[in-house]
PDB file of N, CA and C in Angstrom:
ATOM      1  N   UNK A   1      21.887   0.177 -26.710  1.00  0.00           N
ATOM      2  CA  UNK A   1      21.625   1.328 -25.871  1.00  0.00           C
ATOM      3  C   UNK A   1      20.524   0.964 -24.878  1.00  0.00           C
ATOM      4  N   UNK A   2      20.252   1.310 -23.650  1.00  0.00           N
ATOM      5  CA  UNK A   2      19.754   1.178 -22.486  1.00  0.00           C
ATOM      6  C   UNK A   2      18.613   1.715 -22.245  1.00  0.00           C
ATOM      7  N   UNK A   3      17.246   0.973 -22.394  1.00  0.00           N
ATOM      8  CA  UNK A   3      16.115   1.642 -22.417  1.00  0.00           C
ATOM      9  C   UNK A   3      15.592   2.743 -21.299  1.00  0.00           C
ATOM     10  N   UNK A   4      15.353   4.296 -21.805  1.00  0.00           N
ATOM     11  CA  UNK A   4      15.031   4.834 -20.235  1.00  0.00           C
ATOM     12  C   UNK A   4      14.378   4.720 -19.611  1.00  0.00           C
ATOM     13  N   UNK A   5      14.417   5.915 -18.288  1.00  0.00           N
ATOM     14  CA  UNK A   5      13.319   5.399 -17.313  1.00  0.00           C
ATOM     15  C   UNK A   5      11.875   5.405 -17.708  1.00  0.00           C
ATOM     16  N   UNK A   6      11.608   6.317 -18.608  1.00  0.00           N
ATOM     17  CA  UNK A   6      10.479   6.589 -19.095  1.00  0.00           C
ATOM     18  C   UNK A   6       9.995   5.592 -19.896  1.00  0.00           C
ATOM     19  N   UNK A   7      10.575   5.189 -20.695  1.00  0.00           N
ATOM     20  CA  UNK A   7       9.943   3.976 -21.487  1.00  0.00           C
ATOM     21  C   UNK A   7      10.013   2.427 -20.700  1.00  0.00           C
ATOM     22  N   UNK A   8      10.694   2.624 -19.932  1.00  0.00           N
ATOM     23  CA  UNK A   8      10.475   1.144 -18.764  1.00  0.00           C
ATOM     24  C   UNK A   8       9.241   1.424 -18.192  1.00  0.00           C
ATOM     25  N   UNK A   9       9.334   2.759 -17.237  1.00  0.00           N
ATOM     26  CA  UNK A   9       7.879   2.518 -16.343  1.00  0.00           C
ATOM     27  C   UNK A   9       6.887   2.119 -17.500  1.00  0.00           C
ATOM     28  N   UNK A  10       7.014   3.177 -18.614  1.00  0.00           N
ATOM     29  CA  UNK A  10       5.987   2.924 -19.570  1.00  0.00           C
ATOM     30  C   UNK A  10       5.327   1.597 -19.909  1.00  0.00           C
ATOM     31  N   UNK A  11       6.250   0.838 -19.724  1.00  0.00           N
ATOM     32  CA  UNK A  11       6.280  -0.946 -20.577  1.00  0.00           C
ATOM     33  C   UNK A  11       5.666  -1.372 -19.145  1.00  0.00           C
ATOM     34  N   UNK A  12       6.264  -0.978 -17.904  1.00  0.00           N
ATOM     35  CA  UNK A  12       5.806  -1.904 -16.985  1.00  0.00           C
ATOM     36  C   UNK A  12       4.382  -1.697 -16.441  1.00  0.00           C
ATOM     37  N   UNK A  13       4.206  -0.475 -16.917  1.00  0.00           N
ATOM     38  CA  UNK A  13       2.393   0.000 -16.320  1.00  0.00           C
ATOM     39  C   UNK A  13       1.264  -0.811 -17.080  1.00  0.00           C
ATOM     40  N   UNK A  14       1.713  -1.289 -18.692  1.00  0.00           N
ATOM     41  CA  UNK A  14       1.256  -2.071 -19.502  1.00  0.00           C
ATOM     42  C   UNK A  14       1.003  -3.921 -18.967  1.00  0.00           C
ATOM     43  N   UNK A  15       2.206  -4.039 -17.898  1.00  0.00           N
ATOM     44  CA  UNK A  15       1.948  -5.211 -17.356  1.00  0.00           C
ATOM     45  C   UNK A  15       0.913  -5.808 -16.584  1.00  0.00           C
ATOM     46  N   UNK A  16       0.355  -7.170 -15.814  1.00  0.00           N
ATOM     47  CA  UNK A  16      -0.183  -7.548 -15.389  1.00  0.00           C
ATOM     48  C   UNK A  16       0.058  -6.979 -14.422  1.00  0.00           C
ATOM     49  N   UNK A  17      -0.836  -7.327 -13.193  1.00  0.00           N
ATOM     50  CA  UNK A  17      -0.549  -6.603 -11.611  1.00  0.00           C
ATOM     51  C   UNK A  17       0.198  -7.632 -11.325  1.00  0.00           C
ATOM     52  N   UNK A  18       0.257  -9.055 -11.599  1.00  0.00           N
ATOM     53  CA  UNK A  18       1.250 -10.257 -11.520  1.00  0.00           C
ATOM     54  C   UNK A  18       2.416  -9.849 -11.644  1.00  0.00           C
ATOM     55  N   UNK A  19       2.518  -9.593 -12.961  1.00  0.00           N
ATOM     56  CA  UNK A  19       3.794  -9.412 -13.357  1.00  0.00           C
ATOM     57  C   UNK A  19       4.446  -8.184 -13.373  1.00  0.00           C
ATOM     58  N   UNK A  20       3.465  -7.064 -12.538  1.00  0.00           N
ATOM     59  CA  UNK A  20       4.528  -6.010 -12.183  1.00  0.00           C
ATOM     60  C   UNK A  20       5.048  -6.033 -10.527  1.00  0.00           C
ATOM     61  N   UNK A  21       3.564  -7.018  -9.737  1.00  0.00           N
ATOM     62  CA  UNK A  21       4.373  -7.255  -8.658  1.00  0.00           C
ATOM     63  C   UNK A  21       5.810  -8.160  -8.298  1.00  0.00           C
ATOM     64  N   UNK A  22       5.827  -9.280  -9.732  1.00  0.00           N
ATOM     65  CA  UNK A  22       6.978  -9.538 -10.027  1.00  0.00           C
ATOM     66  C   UNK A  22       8.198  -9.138  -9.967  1.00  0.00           C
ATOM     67  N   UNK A  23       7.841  -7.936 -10.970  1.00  0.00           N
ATOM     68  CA  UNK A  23       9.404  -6.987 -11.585  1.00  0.00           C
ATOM     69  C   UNK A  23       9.614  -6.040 -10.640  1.00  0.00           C
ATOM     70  N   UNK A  24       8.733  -5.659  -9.266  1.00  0.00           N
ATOM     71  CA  UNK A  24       8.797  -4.499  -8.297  1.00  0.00           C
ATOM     72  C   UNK A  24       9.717  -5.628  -7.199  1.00  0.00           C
ATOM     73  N   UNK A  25       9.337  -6.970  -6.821  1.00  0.00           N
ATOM     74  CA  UNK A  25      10.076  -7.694  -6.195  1.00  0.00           C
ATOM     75  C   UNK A  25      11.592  -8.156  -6.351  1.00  0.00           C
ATOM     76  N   UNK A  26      11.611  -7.954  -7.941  1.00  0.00           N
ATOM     77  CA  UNK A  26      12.735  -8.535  -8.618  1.00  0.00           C
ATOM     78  C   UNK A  26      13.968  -7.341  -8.470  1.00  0.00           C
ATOM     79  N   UNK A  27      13.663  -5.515  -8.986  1.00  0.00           N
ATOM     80  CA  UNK A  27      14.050  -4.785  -8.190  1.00  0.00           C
ATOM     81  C   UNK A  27      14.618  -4.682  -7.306  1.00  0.00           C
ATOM     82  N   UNK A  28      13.355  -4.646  -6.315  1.00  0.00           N
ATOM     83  CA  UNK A  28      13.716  -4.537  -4.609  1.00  0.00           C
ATOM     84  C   UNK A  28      15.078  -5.448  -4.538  1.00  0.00           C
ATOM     85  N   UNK A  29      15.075  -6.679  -4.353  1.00  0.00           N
ATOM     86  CA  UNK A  29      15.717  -8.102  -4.303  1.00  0.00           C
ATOM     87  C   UNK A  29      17.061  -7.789  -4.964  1.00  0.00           C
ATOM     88  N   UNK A  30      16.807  -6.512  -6.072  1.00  0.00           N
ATOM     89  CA  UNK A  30      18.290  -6.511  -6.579  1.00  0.00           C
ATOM     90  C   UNK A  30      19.133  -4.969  -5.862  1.00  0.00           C
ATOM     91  N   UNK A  31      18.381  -4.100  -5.026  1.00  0.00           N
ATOM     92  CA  UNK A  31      19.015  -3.805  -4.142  1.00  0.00           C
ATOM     93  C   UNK A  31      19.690  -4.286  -2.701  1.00  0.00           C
ATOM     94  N   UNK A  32      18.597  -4.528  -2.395  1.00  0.00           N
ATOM     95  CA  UNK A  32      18.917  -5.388  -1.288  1.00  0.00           C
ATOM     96  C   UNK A  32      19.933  -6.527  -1.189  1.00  0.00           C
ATOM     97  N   UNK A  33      20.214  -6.986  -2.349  1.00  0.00           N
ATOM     98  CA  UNK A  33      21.094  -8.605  -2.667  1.00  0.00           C
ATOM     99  C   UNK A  33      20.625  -9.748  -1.588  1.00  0.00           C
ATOM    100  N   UNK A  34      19.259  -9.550  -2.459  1.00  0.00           N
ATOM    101  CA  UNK A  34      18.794 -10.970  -1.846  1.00  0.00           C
ATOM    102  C   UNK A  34      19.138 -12.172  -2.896  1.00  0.00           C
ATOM    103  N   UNK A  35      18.701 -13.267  -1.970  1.00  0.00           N
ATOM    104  CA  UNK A  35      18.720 -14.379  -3.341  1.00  0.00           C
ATOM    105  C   UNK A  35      17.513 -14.251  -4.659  1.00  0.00           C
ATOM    106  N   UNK A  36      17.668 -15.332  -5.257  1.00  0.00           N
ATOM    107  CA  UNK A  36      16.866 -14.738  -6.158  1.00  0.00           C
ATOM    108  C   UNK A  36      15.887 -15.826  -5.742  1.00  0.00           C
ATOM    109  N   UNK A  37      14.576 -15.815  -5.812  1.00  0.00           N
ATOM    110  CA  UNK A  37      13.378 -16.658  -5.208  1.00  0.00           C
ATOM    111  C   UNK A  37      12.543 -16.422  -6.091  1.00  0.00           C
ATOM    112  N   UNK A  38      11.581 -17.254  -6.041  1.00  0.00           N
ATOM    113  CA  UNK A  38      10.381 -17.225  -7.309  1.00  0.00           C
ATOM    114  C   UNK A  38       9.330 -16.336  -6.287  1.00  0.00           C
ATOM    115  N   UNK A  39       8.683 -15.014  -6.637  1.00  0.00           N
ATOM    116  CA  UNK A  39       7.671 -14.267  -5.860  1.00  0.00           C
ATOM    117  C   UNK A  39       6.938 -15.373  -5.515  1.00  0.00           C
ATOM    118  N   UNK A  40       6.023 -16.317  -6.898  1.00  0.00           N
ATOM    119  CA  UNK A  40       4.993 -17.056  -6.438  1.00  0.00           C
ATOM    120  C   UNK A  40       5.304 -18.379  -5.731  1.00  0.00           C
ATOM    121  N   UNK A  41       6.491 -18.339  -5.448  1.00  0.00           N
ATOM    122  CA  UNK A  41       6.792 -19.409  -4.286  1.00  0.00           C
ATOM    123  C   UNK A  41       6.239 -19.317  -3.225  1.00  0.00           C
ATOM    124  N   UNK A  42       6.580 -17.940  -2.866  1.00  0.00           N
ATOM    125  CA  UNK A  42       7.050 -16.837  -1.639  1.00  0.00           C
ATOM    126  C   UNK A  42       5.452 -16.707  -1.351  1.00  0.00           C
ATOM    127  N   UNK A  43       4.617 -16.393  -2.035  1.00  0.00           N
ATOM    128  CA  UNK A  43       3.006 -16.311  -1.963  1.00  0.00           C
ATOM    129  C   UNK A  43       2.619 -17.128  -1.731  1.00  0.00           C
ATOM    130  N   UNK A  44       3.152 -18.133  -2.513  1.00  0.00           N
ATOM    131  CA  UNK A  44       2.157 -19.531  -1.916  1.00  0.00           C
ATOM    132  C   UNK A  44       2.810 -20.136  -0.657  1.00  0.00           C
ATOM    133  N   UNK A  45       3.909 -20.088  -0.185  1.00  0.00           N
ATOM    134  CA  UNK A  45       4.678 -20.249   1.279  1.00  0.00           C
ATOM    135  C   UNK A  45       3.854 -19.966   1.986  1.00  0.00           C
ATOM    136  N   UNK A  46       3.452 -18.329   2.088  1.00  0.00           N
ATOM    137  CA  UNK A  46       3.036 -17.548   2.899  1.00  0.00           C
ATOM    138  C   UNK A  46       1.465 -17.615   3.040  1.00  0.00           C
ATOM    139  N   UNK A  47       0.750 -17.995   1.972  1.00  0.00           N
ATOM    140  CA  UNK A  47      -0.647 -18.477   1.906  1.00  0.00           C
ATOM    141  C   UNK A  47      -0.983 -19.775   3.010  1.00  0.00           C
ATOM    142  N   UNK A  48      -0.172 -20.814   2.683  1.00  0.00           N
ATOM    143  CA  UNK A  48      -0.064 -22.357   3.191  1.00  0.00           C
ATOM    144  C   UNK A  48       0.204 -21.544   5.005  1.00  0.00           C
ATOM    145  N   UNK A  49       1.354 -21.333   5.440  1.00  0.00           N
ATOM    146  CA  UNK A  49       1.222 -20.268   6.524  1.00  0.00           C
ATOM    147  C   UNK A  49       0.154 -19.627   7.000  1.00  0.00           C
ATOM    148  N   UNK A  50      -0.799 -19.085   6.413  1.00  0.00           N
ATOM    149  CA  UNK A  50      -1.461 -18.177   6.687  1.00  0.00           C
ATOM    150  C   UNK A  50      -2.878 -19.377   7.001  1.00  0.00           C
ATOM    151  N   UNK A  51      -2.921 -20.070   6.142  1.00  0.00           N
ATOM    152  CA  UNK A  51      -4.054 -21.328   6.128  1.00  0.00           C
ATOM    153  C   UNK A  51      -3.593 -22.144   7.323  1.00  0.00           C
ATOM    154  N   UNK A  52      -2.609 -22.798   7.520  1.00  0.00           N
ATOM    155  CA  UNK A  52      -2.259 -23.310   8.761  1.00  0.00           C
ATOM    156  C   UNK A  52      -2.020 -22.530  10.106  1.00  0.00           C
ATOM    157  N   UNK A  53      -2.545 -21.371  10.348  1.00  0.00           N
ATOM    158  CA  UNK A  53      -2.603 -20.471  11.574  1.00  0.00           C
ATOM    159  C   UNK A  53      -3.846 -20.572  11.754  1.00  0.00           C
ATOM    160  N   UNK A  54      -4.849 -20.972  10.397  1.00  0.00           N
ATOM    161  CA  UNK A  54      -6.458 -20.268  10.746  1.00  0.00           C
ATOM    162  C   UNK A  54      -6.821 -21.420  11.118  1.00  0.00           C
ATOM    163  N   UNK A  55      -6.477 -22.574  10.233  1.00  0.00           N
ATOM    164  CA  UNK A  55      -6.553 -23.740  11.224  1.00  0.00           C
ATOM    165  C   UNK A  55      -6.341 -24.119  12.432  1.00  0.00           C
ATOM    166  N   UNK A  56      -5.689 -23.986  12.908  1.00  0.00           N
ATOM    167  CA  UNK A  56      -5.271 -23.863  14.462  1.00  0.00           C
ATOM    168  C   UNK A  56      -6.045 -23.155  15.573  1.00  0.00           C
ATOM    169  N   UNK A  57      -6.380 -21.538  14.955  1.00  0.00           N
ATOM    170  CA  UNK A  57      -7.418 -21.272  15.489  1.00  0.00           C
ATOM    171  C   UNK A  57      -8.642 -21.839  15.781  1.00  0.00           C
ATOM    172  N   UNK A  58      -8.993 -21.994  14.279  1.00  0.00           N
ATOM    173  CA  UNK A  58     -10.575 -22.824  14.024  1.00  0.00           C
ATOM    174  C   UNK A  58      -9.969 -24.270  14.964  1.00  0.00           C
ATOM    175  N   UNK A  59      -9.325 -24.877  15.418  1.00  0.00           N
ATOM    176  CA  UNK A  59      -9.248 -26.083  15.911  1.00  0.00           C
ATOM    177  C   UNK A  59      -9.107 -25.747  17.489  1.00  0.00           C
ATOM    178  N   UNK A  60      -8.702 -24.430  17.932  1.00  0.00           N
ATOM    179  CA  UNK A  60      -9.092 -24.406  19.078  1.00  0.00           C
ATOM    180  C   UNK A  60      -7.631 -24.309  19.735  1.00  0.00           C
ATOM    181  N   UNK A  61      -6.316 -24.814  18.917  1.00  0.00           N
ATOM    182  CA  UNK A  61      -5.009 -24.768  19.467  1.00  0.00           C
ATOM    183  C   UNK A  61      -4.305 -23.548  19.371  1.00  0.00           C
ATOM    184  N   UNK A  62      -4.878 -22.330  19.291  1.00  0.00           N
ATOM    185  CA  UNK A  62      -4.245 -20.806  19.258  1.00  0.00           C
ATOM    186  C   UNK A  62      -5.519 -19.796  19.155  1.00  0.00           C
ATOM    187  N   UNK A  63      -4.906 -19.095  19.873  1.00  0.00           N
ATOM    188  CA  UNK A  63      -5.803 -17.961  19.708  1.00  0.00           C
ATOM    189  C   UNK A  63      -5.455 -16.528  19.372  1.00  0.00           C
ATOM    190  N   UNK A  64      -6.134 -16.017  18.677  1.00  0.00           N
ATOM    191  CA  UNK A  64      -5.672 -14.750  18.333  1.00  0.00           C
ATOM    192  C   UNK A  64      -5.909 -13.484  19.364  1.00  0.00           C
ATOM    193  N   UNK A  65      -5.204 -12.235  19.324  1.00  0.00           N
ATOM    194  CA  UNK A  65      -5.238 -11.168  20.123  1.00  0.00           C
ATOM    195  C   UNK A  65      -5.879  -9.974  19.252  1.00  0.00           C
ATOM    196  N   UNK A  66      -6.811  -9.577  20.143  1.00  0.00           N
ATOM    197  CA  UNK A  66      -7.359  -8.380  19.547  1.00  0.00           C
ATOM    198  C   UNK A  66      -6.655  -6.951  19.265  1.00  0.00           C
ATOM    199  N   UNK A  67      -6.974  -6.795  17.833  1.00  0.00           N
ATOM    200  CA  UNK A  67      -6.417  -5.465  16.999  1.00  0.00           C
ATOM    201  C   UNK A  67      -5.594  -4.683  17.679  1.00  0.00           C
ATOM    202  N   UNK A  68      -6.953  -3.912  19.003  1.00  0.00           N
ATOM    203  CA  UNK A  68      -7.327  -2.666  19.656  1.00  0.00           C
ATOM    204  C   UNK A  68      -5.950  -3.274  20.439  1.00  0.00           C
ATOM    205  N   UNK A  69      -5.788  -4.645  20.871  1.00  0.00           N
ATOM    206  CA  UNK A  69      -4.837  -4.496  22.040  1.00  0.00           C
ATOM    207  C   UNK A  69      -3.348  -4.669  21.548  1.00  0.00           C
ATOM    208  N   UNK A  70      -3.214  -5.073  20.337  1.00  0.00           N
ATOM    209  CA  UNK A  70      -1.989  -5.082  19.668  1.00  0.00           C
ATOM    210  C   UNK A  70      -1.362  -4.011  19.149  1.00  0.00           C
ATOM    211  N   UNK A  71      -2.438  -3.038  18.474  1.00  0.00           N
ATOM    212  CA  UNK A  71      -2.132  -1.822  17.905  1.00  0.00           C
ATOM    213  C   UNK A  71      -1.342  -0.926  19.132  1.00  0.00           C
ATOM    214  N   UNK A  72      -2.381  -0.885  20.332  1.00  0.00           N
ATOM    215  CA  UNK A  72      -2.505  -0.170  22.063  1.00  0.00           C
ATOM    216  C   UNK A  72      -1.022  -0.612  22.569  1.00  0.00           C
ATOM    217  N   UNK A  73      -0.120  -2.021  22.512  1.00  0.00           N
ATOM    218  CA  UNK A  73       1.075  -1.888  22.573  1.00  0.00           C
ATOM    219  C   UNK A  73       1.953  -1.600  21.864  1.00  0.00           C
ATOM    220  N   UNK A  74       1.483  -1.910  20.578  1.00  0.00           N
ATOM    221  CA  UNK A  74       2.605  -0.870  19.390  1.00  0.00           C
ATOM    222  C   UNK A  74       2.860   0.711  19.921  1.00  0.00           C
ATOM    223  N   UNK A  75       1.878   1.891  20.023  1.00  0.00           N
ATOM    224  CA  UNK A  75       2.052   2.775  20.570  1.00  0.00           C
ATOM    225  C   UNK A  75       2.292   2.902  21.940  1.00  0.00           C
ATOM    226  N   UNK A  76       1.960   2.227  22.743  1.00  0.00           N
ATOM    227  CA  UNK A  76       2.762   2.331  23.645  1.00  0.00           C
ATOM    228  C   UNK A  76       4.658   2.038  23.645  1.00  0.00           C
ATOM    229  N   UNK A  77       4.755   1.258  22.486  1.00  0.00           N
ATOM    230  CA  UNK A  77       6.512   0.912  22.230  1.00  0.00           C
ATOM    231  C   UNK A  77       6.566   2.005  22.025  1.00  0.00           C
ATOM    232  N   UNK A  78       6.057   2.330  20.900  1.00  0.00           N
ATOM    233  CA  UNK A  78       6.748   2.911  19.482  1.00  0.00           C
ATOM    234  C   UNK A  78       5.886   4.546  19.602  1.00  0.00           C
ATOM    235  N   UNK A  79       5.099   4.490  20.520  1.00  0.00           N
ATOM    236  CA  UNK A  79       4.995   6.430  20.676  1.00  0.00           C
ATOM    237  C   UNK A  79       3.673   6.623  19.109  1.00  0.00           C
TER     238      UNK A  79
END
């Protein structure tokens, strides 16, 4: 028999923040029909990414755009 909703959230609130951002990805991923990917791949992808942009900055080969002026064309798109 099929554990309910109540006793799942229950079990999953008991989890790590790891491992419920896990099972919230794993979810999602199974609506959506994504592939199946390791989250902490996907984190550390996106970390290494995120470290190789600041580098670039700090090296002088990119520069970043301010908040005020990024946010200022979002509303101007998007109202």
């Amino acid at each position: 028999m099929p554990a309910s909703y109540d006793t799942l959230v229950e079990g999953a609130l008991q989890l790590s923040p790891q491992d419920r951002a896990r099972l919230a990805q794993t979810l999602l991923r199974s609506l959506d029909g994504e592939s199946e990917e390791d989250p902490l791949e996907v984190e550390r992808a996106w970390r290494d990414e995120i470290e190789r942009r600041m580098a670039d900055v700090r090296a002088g080969n990119s520069t970043g755009i301010p908040a005020d002026e990024v946010f200022a064309k979002l509303r101007a798109k998007y109202g």
